[in-house]
C-alpha atoms as a PDB file:
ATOM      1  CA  UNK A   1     -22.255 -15.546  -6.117  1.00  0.00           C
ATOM      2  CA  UNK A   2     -25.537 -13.523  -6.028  1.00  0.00           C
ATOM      3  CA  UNK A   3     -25.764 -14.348  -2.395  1.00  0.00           C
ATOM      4  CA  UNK A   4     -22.746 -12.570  -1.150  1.00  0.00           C
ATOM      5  CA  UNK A   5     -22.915  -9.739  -3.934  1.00  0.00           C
ATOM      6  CA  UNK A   6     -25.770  -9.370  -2.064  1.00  0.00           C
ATOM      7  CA  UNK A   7     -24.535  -9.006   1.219  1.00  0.00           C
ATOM      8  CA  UNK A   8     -21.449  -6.861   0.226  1.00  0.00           C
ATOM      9  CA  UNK A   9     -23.538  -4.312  -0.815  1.00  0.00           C
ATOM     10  CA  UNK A  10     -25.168  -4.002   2.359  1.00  0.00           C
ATOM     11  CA  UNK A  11     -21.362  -3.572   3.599  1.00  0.00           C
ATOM     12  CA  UNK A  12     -20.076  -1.855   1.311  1.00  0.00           C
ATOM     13  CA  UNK A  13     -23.096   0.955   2.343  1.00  0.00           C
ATOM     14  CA  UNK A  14     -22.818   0.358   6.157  1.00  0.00           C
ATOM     15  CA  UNK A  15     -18.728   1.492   5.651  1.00  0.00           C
ATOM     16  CA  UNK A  16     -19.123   4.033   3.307  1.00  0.00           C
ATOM     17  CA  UNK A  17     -16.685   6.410   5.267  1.00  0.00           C
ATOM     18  CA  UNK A  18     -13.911   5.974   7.725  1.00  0.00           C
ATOM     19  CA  UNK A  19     -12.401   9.538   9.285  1.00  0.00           C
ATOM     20  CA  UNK A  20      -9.560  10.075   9.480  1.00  0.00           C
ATOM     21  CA  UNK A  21      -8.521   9.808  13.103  1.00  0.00           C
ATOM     22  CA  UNK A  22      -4.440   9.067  12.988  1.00  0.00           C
ATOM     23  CA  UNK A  23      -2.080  11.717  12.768  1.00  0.00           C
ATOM     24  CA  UNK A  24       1.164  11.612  11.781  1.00  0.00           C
ATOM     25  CA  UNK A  25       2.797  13.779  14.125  1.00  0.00           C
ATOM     26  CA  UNK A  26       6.312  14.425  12.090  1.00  0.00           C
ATOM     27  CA  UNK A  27       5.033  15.409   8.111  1.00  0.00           C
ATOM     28  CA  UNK A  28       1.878  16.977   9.947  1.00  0.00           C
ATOM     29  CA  UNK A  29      -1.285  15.257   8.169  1.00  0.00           C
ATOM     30  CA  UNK A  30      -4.148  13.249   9.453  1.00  0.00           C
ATOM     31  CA  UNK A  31      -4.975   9.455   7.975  1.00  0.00           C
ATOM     32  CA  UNK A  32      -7.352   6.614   8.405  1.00  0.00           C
ATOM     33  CA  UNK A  33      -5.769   3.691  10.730  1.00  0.00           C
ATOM     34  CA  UNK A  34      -6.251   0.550   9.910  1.00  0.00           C
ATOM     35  CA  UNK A  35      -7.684  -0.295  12.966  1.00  0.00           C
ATOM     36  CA  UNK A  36     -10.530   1.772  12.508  1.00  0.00           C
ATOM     37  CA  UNK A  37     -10.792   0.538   8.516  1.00  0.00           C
ATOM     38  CA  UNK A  38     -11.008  -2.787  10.129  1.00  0.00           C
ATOM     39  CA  UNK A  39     -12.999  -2.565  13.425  1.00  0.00           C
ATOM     40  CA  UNK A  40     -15.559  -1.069  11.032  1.00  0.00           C
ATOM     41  CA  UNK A  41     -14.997  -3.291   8.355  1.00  0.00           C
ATOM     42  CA  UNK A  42     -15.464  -6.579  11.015  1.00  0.00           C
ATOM     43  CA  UNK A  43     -19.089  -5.131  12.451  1.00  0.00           C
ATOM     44  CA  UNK A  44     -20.513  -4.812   8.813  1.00  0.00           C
ATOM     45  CA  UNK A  45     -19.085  -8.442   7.925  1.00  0.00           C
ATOM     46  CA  UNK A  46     -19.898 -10.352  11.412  1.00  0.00           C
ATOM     47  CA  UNK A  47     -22.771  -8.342  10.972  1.00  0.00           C
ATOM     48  CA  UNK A  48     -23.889 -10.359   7.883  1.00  0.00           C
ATOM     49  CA  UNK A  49     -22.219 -13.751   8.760  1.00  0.00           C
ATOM     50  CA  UNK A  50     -19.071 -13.271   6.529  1.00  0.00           C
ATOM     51  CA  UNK A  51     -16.240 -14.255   7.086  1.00  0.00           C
ATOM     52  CA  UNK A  52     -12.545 -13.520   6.028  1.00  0.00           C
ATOM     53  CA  UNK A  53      -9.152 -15.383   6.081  1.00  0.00           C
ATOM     54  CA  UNK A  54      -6.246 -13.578   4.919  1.00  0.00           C
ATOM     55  CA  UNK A  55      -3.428 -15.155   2.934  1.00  0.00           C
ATOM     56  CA  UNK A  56      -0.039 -13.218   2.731  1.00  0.00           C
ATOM     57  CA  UNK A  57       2.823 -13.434   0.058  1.00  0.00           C
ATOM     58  CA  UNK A  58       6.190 -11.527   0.398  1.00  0.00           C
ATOM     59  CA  UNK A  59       6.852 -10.349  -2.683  1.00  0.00           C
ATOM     60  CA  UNK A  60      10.299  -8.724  -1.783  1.00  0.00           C
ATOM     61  CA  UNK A  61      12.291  -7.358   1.357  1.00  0.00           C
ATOM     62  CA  UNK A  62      15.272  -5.353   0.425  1.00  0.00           C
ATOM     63  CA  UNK A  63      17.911  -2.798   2.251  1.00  0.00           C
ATOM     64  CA  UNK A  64      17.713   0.496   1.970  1.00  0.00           C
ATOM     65  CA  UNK A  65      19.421   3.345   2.856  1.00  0.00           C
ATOM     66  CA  UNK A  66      17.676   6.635   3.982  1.00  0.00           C
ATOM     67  CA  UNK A  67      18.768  10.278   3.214  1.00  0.00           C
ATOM     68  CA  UNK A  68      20.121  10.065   6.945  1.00  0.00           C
ATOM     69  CA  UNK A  69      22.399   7.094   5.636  1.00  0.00           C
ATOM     70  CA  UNK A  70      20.883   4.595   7.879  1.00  0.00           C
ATOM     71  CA  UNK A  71      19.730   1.068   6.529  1.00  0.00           C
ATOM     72  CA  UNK A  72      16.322   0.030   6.934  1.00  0.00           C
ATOM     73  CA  UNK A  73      14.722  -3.202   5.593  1.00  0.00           C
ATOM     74  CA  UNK A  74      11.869  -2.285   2.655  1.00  0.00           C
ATOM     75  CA  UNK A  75       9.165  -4.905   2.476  1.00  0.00           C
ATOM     76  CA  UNK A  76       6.694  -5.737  -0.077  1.00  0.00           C
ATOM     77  CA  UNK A  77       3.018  -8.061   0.736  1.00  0.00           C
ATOM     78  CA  UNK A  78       0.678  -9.246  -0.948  1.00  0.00           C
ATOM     79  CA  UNK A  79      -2.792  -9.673   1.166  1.00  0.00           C
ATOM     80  CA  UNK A  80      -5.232 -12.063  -0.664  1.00  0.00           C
ATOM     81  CA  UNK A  81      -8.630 -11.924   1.868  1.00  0.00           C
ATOM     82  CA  UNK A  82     -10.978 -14.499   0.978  1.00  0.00           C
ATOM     83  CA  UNK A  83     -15.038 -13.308   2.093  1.00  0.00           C
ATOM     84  CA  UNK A  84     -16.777 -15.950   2.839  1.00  0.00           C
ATOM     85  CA  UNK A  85     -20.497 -16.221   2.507  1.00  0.00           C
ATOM     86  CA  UNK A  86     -21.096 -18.256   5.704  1.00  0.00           C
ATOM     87  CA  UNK A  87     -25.076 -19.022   5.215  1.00  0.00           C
ATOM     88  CA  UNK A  88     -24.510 -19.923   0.835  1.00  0.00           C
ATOM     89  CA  UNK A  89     -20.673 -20.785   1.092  1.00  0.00           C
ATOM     90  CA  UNK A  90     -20.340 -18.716  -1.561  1.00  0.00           C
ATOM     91  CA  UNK A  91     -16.304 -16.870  -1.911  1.00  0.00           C
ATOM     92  CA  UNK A  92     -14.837 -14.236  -3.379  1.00  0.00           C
ATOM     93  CA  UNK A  93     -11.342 -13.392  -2.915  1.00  0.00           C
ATOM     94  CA  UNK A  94     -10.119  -9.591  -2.390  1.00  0.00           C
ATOM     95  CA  UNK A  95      -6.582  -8.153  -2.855  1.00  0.00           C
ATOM     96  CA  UNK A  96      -4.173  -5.353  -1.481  1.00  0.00           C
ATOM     97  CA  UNK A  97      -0.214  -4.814  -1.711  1.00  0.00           C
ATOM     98  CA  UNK A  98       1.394  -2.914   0.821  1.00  0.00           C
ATOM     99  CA  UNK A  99       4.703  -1.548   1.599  1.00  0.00           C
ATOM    100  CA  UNK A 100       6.501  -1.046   5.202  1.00  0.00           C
ATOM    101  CA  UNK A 101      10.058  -0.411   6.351  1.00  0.00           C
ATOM    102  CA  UNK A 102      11.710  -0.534   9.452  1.00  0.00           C
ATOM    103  CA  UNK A 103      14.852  -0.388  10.687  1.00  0.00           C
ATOM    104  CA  UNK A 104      14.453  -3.652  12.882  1.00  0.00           C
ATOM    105  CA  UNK A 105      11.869  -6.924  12.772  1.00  0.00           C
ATOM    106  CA  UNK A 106       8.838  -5.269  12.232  1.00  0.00           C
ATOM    107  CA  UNK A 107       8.876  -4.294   8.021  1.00  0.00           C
ATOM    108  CA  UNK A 108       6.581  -7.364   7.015  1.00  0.00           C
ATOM    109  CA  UNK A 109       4.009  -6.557   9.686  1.00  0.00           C
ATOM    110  CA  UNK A 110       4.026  -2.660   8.454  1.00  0.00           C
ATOM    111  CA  UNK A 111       3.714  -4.204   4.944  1.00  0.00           C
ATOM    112  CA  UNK A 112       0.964  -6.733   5.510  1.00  0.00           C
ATOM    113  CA  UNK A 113      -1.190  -4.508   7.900  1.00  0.00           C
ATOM    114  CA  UNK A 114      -1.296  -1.828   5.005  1.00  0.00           C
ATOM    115  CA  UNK A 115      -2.026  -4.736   2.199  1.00  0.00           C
ATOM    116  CA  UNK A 116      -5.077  -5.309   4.369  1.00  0.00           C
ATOM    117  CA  UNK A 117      -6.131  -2.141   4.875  1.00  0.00           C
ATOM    118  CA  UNK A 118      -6.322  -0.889   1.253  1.00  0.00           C
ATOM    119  CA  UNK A 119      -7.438  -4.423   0.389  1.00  0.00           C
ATOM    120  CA  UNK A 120     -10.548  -3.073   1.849  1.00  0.00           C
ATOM    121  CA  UNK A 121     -10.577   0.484   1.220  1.00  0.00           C
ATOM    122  CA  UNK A 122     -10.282  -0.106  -2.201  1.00  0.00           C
ATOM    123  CA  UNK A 123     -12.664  -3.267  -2.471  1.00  0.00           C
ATOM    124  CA  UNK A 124     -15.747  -1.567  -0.492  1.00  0.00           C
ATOM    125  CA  UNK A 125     -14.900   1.710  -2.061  1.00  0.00           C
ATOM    126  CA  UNK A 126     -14.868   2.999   1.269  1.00  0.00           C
ATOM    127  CA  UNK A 127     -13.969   6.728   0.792  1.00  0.00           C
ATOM    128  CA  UNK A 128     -11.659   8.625   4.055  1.00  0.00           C
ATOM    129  CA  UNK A 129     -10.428  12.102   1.965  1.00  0.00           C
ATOM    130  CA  UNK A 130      -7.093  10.554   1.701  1.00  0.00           C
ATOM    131  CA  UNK A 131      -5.203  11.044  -1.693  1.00  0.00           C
ATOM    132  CA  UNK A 132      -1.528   9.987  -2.002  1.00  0.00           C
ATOM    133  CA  UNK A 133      -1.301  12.064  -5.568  1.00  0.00           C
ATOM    134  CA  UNK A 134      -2.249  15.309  -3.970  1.00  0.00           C
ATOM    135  CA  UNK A 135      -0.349  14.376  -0.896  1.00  0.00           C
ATOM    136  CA  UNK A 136       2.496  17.259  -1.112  1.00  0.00           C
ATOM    137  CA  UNK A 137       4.224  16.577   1.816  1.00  0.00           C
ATOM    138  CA  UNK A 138       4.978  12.586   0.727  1.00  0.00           C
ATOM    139  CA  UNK A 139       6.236  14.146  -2.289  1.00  0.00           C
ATOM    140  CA  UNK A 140       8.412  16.647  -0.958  1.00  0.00           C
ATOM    141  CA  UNK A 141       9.777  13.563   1.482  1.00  0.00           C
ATOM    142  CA  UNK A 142       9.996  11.458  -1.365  1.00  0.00           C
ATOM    143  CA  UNK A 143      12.112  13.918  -3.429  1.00  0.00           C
ATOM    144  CA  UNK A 144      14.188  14.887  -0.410  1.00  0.00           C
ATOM    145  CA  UNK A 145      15.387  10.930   0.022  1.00  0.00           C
ATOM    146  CA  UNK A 146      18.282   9.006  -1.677  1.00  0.00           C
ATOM    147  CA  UNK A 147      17.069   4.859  -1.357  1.00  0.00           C
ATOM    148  CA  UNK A 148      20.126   3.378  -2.772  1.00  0.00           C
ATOM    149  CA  UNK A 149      18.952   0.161  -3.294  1.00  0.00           C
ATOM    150  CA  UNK A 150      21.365  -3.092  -4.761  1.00  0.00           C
ATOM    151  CA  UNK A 151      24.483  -0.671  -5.611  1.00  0.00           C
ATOM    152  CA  UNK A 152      21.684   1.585  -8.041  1.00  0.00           C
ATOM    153  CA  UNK A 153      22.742   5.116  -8.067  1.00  0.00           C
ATOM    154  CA  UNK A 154      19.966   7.641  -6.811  1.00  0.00           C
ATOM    155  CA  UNK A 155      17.435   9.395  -9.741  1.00  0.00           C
ATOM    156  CA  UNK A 156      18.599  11.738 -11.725  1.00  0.00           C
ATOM    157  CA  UNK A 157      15.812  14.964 -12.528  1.00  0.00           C
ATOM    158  CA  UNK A 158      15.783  15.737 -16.164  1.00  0.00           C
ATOM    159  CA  UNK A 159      12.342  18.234 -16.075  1.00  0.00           C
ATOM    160  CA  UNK A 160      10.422  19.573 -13.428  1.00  0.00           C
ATOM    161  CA  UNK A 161       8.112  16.834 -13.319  1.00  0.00           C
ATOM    162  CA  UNK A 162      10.275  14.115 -14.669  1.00  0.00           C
ATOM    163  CA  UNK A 163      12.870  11.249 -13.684  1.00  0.00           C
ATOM    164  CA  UNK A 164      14.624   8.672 -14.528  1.00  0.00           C
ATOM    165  CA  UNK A 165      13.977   4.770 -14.068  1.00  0.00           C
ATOM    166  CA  UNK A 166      17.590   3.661 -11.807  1.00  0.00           C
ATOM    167  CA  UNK A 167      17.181   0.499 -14.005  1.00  0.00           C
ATOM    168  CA  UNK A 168      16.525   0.925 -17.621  1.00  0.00           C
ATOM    169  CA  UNK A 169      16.714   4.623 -17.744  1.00  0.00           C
ATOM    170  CA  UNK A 170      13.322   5.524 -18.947  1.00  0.00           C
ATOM    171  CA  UNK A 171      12.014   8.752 -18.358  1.00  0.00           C
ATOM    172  CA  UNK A 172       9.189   8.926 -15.447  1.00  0.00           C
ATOM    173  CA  UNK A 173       6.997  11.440 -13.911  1.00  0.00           C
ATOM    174  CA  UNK A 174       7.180  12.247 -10.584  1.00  0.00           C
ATOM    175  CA  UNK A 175       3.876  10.657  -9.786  1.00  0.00           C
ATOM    176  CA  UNK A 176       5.686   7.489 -10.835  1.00  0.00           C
ATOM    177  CA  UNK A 177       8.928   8.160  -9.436  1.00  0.00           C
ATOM    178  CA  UNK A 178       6.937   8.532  -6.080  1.00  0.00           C
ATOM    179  CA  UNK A 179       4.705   5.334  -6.067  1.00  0.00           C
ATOM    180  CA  UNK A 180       7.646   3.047  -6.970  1.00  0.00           C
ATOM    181  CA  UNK A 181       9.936   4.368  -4.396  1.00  0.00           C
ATOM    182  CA  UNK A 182       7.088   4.186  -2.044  1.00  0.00           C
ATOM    183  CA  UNK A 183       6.275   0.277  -3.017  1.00  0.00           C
ATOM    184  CA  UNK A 184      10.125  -1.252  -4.221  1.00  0.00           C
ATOM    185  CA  UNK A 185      12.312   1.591  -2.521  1.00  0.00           C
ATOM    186  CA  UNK A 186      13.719   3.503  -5.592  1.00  0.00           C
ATOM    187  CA  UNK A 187      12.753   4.925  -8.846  1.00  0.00           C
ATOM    188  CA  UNK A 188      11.436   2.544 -11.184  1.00  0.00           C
ATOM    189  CA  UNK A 189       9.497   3.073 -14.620  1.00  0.00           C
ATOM    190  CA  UNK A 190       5.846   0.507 -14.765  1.00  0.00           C
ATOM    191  CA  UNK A 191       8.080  -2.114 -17.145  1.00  0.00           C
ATOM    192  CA  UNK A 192      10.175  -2.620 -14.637  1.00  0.00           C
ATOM    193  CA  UNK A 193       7.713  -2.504 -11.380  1.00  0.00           C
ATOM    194  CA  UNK A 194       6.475  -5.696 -13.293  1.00  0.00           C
ATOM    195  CA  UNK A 195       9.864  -7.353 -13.904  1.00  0.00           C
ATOM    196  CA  UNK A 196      10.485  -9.820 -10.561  1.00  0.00           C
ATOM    197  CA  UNK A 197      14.057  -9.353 -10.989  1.00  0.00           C
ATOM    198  CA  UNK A 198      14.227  -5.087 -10.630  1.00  0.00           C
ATOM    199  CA  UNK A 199      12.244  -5.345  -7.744  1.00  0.00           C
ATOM    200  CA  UNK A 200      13.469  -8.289  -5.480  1.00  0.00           C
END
C-alpha cells in the first residue's frame, strides 16, 4: 500500500485545516460543515486520482423523548469509506460513526452525513479548533435533557462530575455520561456502549 500511503500524505497536508464556517445559531458556537470537510476533502483526492465509495451500516434507531417531552427518532451509522488508489489499485478502508435525530424522516441522513465527516476529520487528522470535551454549552444541553429511552428512568447525579449508567448502574463521569447520550440517547457506562443489546 506504499502507493496510496503515498498519496494520502500529500492529502492529508493539502487539508490540514478546515474553518469553521457554520454556526449554530441557537447554543451560539461556530463548527466545521461537512460540506466544506468534504468539498475540500474531494479536491485533494480527485486531485490525486483517488477515489472513495462509502458503505453505511445502521447500527441502531431508537425513540427518544426530549426535555420538551416530544419524541424524536435517535439514529446511529456506521460510515466505512473505502480510498481507492486509482493508478496502483491499491485500498484502504476508513471509518466514522455518527449520531443524528430528528423528529421526522431525516435521523439516518443526520447520522450518516456526520459518520462521514469525522471519518475524515479524524483519518487525515485534519484539525478545525473544534473540541466536544471543552464544548460547555453541549454539556450544559446535555445535562439540562431527560432522553428516556426503552422505559429507562433518566440519570441520577451522585458527585459533581459523576453519573450513573441507566443500565447497569455503574458510576460515570460526565464526559461519559455526555458522549453516550450524544451517540445511543441516554447515559450509558463503556461496558455497555459495547453491549448490542443496551444500545439497540
Amino acid at each position: 500500500m506504499q502507493k496510496l500511503a503515498s498519496k494520502l500524505v500529500q492529502v492529508m497536508k493539502e487539508v490540514a485545516y478546515v474553518e469553521k464556517r457554520g454556526s449554530n445559531d441557537f447554543h451560539h458556537y461556530a463548527y466545521a460543515t461537512s460540506a466544506d470537510v468534504l468539498g475540500k476533502i474531494n479536491a485533494a483526492m480527485t486531485k490525486h486520482n483517488i477515489a472513495s465509495v462509502a458503505i453505511p451500516e445502521v447500527l441502531s434507531v431508537v425513540d427518544v423523548i426530549t426535555a420538551k417531552g416530544s419524541t424524536e427518532h435517535l439514529a446511529t451509522v456506521k460510515m466505512d469509506i473505502m480510498l481507492v488508489d486509482a493508478e496502483s489499485g491499491e485500498t484502504v478502508t476508513i471509518t466514522g460513526l455518527g449520531s443524528g435525530q430528528d423528529i421526522g424522516d431525516k435521523a439516518v441522513m443526520k447520522a450518516q452525513t456526520a459518520a462521514i465527516k469525522y471519518a475524515y476529520l479524524l483519518s487525515m487528522a485534519i484539525a478545525t479548533g473544534d473540541d466536544p470535551e471543552a464544548d460547555r454549552t453541549t454539556d450544559e444541553a446535555a445535562d439540562a435533557k431527560n432522553i428516556l429511552a426503552h422505559g429507562k428512568t433518566e440519570t441520577r447525579k451522585t458527585k459533581s462530575s459523576e453519573f450513573t449508567c441507566v443500565v447497569c448502574q455503574a458510576t460515570i463521569s460526565d464526559k461519559i455520561k455526555t458522549y453516550s447520550e450524544s451517540k445511543f440517547g441516554r447515559a450509558l457506562c463503556m461496558d455497555c456502549q459495547k453491549r448490542k443489546n443496551c444500545v439497540a
